[in-house]
N, C-alpha and C. Protein backbone atom coordinates (compact mmCIF):
# COMPACT_ATOMS: atom_id res chain seq x y z
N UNK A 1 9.62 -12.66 11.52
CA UNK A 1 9.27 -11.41 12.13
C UNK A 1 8.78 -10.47 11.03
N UNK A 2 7.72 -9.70 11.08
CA UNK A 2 6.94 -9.10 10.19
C UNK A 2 7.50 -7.40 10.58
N UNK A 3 7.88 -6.53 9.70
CA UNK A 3 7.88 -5.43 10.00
C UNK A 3 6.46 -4.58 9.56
N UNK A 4 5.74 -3.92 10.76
CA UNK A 4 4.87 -2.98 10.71
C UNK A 4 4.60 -2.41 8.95
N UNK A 5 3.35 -1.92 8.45
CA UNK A 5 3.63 -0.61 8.06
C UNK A 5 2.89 0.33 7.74
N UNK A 6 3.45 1.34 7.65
CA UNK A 6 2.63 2.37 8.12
C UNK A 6 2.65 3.09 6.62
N UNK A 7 0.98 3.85 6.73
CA UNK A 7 0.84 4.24 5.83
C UNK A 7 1.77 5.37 5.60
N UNK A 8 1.67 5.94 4.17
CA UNK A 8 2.65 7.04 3.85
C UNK A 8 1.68 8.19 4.69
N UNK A 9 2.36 9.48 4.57
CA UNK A 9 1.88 11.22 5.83
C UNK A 9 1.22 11.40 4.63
N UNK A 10 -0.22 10.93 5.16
CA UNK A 10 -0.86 11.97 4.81
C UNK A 10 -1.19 13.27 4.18
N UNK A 11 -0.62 14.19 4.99
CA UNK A 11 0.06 15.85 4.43
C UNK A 11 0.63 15.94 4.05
N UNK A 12 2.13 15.23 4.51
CA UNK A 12 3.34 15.18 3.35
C UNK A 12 3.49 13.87 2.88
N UNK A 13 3.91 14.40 1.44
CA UNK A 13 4.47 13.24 0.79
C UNK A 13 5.67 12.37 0.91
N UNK A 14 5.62 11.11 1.16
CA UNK A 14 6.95 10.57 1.67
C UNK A 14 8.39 11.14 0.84
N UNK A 15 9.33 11.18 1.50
CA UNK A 15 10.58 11.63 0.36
C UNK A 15 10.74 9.88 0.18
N UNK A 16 11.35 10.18 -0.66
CA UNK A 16 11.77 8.44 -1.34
C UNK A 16 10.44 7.59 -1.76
N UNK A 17 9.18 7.72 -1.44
CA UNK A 17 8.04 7.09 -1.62
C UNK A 17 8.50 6.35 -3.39
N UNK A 18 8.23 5.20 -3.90
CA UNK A 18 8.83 4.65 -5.05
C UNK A 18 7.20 4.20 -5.58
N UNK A 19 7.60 3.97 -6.87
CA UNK A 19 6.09 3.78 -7.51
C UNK A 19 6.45 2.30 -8.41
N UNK A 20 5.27 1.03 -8.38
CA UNK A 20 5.40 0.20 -9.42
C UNK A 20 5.35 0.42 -10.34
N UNK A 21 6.05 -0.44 -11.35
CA UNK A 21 6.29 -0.57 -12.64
C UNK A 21 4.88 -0.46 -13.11
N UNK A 22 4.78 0.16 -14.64
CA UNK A 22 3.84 0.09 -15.54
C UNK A 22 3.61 -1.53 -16.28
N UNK A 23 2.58 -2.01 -16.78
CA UNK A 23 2.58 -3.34 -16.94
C UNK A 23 2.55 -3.80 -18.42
N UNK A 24 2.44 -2.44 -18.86
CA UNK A 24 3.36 -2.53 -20.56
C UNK A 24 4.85 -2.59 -21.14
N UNK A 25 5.67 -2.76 -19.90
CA UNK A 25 7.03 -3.80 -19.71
C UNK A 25 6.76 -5.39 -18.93
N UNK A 26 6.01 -5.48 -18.60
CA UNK A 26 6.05 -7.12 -18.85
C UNK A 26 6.60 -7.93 -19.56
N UNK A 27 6.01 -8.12 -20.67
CA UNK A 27 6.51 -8.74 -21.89
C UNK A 27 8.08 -7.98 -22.33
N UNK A 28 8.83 -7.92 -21.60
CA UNK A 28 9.67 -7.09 -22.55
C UNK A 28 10.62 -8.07 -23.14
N UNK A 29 11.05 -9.34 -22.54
CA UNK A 29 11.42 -10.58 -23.42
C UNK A 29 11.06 -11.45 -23.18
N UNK A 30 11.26 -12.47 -24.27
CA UNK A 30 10.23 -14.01 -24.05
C UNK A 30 11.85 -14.79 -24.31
N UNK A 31 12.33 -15.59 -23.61
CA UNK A 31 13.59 -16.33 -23.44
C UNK A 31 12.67 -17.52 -23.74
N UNK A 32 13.88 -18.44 -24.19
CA UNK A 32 13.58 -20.05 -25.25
C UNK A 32 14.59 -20.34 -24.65
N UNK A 33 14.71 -22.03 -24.68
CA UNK A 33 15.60 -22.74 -24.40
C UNK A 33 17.17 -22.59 -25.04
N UNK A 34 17.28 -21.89 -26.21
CA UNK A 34 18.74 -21.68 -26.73
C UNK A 34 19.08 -19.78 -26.36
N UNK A 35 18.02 -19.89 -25.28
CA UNK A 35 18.38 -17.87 -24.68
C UNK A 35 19.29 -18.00 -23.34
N UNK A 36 20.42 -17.80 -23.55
CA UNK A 36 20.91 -17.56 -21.83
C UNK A 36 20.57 -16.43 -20.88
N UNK A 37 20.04 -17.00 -19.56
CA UNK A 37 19.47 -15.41 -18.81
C UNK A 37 19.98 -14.48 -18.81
N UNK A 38 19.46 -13.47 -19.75
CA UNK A 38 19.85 -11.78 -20.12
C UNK A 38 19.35 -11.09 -19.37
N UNK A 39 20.08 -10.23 -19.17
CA UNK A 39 19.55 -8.92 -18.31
C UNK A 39 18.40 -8.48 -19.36
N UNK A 40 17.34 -8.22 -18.89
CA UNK A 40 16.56 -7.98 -19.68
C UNK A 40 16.41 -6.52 -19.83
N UNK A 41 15.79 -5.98 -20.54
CA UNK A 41 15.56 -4.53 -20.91
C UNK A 41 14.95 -3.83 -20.07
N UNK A 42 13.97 -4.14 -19.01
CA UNK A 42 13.30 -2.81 -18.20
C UNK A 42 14.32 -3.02 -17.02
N UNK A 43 15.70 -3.78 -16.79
CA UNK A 43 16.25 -3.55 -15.74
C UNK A 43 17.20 -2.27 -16.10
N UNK A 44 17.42 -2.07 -17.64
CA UNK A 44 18.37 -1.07 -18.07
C UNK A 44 17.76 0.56 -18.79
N UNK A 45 16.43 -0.02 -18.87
CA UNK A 45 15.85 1.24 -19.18
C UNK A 45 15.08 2.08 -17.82
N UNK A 46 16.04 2.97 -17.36
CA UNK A 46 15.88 4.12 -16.03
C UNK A 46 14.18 4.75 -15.74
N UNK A 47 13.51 4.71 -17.08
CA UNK A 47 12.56 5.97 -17.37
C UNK A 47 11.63 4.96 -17.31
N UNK A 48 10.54 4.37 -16.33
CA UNK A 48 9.54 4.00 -16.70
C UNK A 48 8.11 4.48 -16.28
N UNK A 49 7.24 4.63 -16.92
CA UNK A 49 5.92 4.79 -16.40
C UNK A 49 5.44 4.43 -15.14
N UNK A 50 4.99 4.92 -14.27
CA UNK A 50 4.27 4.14 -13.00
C UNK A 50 3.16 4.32 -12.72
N UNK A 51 2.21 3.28 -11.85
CA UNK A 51 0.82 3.60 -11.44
C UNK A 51 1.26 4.47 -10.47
N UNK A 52 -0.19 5.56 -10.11
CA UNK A 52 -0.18 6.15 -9.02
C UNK A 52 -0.86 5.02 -7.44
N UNK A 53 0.02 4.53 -6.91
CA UNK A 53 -0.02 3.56 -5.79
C UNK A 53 0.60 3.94 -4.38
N UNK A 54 -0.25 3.71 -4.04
CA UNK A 54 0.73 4.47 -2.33
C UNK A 54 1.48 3.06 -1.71
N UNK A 55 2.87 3.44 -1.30
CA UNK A 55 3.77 2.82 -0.72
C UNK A 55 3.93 3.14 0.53
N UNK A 56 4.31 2.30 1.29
CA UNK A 56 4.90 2.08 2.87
C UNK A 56 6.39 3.04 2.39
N UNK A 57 6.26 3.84 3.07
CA UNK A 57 7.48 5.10 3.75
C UNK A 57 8.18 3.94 4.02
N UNK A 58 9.89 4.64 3.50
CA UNK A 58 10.92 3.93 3.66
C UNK A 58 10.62 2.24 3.69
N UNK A 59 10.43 1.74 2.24
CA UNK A 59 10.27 0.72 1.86
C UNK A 59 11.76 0.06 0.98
N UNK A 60 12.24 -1.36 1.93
CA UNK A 60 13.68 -1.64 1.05
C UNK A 60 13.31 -2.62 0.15
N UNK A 61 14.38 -1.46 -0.69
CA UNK A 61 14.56 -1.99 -2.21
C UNK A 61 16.25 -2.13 -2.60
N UNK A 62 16.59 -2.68 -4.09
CA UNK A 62 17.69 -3.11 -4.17
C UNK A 62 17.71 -2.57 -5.56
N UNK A 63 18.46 -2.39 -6.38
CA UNK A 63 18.46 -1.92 -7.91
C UNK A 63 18.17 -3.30 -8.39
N UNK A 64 17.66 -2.88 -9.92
CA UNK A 64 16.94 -4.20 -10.59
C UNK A 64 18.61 -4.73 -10.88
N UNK A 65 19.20 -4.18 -11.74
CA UNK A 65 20.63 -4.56 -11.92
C UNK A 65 21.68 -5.49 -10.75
N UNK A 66 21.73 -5.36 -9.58
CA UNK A 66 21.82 -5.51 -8.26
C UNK A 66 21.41 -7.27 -8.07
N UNK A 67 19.94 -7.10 -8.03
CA UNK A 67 18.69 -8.39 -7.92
C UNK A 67 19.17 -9.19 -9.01
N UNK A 68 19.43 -8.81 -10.25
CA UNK A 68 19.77 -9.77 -11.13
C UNK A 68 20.81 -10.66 -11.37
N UNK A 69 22.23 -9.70 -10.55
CA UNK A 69 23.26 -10.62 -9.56
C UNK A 69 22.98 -11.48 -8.94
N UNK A 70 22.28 -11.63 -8.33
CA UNK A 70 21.51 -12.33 -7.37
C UNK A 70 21.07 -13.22 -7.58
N UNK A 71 20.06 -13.13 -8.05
CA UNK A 71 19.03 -13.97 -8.96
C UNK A 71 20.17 -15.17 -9.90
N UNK A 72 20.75 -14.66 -10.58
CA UNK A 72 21.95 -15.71 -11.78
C UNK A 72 22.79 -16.38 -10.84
N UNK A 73 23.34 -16.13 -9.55
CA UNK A 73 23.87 -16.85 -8.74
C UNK A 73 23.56 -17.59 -8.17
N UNK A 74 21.98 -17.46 -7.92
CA UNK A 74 21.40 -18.67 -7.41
C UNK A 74 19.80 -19.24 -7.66
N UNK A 75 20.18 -19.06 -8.77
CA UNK A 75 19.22 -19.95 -10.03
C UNK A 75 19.34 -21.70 -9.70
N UNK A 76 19.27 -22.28 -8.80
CA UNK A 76 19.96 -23.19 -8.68
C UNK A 76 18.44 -24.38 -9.45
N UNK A 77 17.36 -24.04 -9.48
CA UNK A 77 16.81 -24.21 -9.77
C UNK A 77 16.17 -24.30 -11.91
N UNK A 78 17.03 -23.43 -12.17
CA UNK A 78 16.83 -22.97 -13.09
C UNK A 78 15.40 -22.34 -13.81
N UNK A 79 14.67 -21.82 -12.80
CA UNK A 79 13.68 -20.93 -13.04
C UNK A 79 14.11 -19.78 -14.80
N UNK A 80 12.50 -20.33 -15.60
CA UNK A 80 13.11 -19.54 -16.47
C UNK A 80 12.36 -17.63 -15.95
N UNK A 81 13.35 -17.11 -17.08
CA UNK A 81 13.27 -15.20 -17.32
C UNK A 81 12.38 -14.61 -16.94
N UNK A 82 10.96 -15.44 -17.72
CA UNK A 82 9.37 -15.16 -17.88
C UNK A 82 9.17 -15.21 -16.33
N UNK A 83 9.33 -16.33 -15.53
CA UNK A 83 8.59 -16.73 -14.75
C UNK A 83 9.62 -15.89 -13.36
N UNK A 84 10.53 -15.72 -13.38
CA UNK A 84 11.12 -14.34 -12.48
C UNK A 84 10.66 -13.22 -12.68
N UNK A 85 10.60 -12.83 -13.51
CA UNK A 85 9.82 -11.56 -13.84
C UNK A 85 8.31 -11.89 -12.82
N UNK A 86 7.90 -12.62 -13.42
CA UNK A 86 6.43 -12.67 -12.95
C UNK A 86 6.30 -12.80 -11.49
N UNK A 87 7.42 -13.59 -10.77
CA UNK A 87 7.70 -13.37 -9.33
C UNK A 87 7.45 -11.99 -8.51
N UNK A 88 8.64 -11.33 -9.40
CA UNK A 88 9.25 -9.77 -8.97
C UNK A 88 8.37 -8.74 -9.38
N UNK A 89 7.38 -9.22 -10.37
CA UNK A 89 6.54 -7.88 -10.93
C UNK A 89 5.98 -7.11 -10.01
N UNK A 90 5.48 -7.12 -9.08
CA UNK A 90 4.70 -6.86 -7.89
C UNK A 90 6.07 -5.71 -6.82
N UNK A 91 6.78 -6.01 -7.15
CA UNK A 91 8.19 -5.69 -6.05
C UNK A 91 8.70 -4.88 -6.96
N UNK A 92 8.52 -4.75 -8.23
CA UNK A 92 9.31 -3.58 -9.18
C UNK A 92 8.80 -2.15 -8.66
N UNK A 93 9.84 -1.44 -8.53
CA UNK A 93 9.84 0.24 -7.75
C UNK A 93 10.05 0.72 -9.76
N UNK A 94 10.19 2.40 -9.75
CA UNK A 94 10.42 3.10 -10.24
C UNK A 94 11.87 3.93 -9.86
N UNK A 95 12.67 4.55 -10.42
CA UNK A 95 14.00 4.97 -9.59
C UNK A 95 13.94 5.72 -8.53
N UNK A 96 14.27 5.91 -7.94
CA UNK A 96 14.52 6.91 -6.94
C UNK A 96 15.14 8.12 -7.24
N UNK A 97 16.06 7.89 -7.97
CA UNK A 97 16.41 9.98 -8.84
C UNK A 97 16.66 9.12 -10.23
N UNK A 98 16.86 10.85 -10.58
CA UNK A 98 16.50 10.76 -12.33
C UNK A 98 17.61 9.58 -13.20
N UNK A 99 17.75 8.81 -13.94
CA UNK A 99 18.36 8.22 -14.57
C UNK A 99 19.47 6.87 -13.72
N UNK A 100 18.42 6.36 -12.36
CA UNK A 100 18.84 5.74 -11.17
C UNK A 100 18.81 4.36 -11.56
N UNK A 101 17.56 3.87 -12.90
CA UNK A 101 17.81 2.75 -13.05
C UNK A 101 16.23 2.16 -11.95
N UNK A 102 16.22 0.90 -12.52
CA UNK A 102 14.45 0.47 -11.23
C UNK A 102 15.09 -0.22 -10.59
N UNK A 103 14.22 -0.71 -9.55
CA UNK A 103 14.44 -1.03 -7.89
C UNK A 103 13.50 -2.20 -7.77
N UNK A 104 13.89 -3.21 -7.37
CA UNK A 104 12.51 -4.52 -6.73
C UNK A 104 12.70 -4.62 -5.38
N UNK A 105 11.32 -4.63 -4.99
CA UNK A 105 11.51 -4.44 -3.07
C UNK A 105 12.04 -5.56 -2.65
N UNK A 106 12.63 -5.93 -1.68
CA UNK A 106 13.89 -6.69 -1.08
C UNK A 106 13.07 -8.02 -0.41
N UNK A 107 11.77 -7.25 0.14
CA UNK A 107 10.82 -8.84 0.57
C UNK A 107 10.28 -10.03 -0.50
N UNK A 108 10.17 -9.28 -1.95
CA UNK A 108 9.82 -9.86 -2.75
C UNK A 108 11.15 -10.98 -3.29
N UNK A 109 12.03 -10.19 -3.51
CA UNK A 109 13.46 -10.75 -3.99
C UNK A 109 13.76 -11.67 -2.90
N UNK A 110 13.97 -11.40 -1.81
CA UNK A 110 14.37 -12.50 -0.96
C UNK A 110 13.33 -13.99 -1.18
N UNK A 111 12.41 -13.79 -1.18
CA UNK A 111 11.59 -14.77 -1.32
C UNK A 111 11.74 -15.52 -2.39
N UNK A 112 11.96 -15.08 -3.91
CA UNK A 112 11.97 -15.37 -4.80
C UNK A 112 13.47 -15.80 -4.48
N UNK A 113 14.31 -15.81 -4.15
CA UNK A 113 15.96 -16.37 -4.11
C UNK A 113 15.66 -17.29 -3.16
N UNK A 114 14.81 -17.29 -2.05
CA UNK A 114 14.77 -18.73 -1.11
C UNK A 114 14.23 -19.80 -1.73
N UNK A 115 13.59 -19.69 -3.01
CA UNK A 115 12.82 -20.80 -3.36
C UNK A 115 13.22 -21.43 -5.00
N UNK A 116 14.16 -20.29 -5.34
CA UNK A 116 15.15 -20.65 -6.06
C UNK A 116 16.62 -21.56 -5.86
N UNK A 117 16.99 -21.44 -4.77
CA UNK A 117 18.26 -21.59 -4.57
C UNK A 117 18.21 -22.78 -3.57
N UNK A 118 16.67 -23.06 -3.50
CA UNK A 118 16.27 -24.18 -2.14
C UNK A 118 16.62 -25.52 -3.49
N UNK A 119 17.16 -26.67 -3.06
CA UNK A 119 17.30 -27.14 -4.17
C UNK A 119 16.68 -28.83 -3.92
């Protein structure tokens, strides 16, 4: 089942409207075979740059911190760091209040955990 969506008002600006990640955190670690999956750094750094991109009003998201629970529990696959990231890049929000920490939208994450954990 597909949920609708609707563009953000026009006149007003959505409250909560969230912005993607900047793409000069990408690279923020390169994991090797003797790296165990670390929380990586743009899930703990709050403050990031964003494009100006319009989002679907009331769009669910989950904290990056949150997703990464997630994600380590059912790695069953063992997908490496690089290549989750590169999943979720697209689904990375900006915080929602000041010092909130980032957000990956919940359609992206789910997807990326069904095809992880599919074994």
């Amino acid at each position: 089942m597909s949920t609708p969506t609707t563009p953000c008002c026009s006149s007003d600006p959505c409250l909560g409207a969230q912005q993607t990640a900047h793409t000069m955190n990408r690279m923020a670690l390169v994991p090797n075979q003797e790296t165990p999956f670390l929380m990586p750094p743009y899930i703990l750094e709050p403050a990031m740059e964003a494009y100006d991109q319009e989002t679907p009003c009331r769009e669910s998201t989950i904290l990056c911190s949150e997703a990464y629970i997630l994600i380590e529990q059912q790695n069953f696959k063992g997908m490496s760091q690089g290549n989750v990231a590169t999943w979720l890049w697209n689904g990375f929000r900006s915080s929602l209040q000041p010092d909130g920490g980032c957000r990956v939208n919940t359609d992206t994450l789910f997807s990326l955990l069904a095809f992880i954990s599919d074994t």
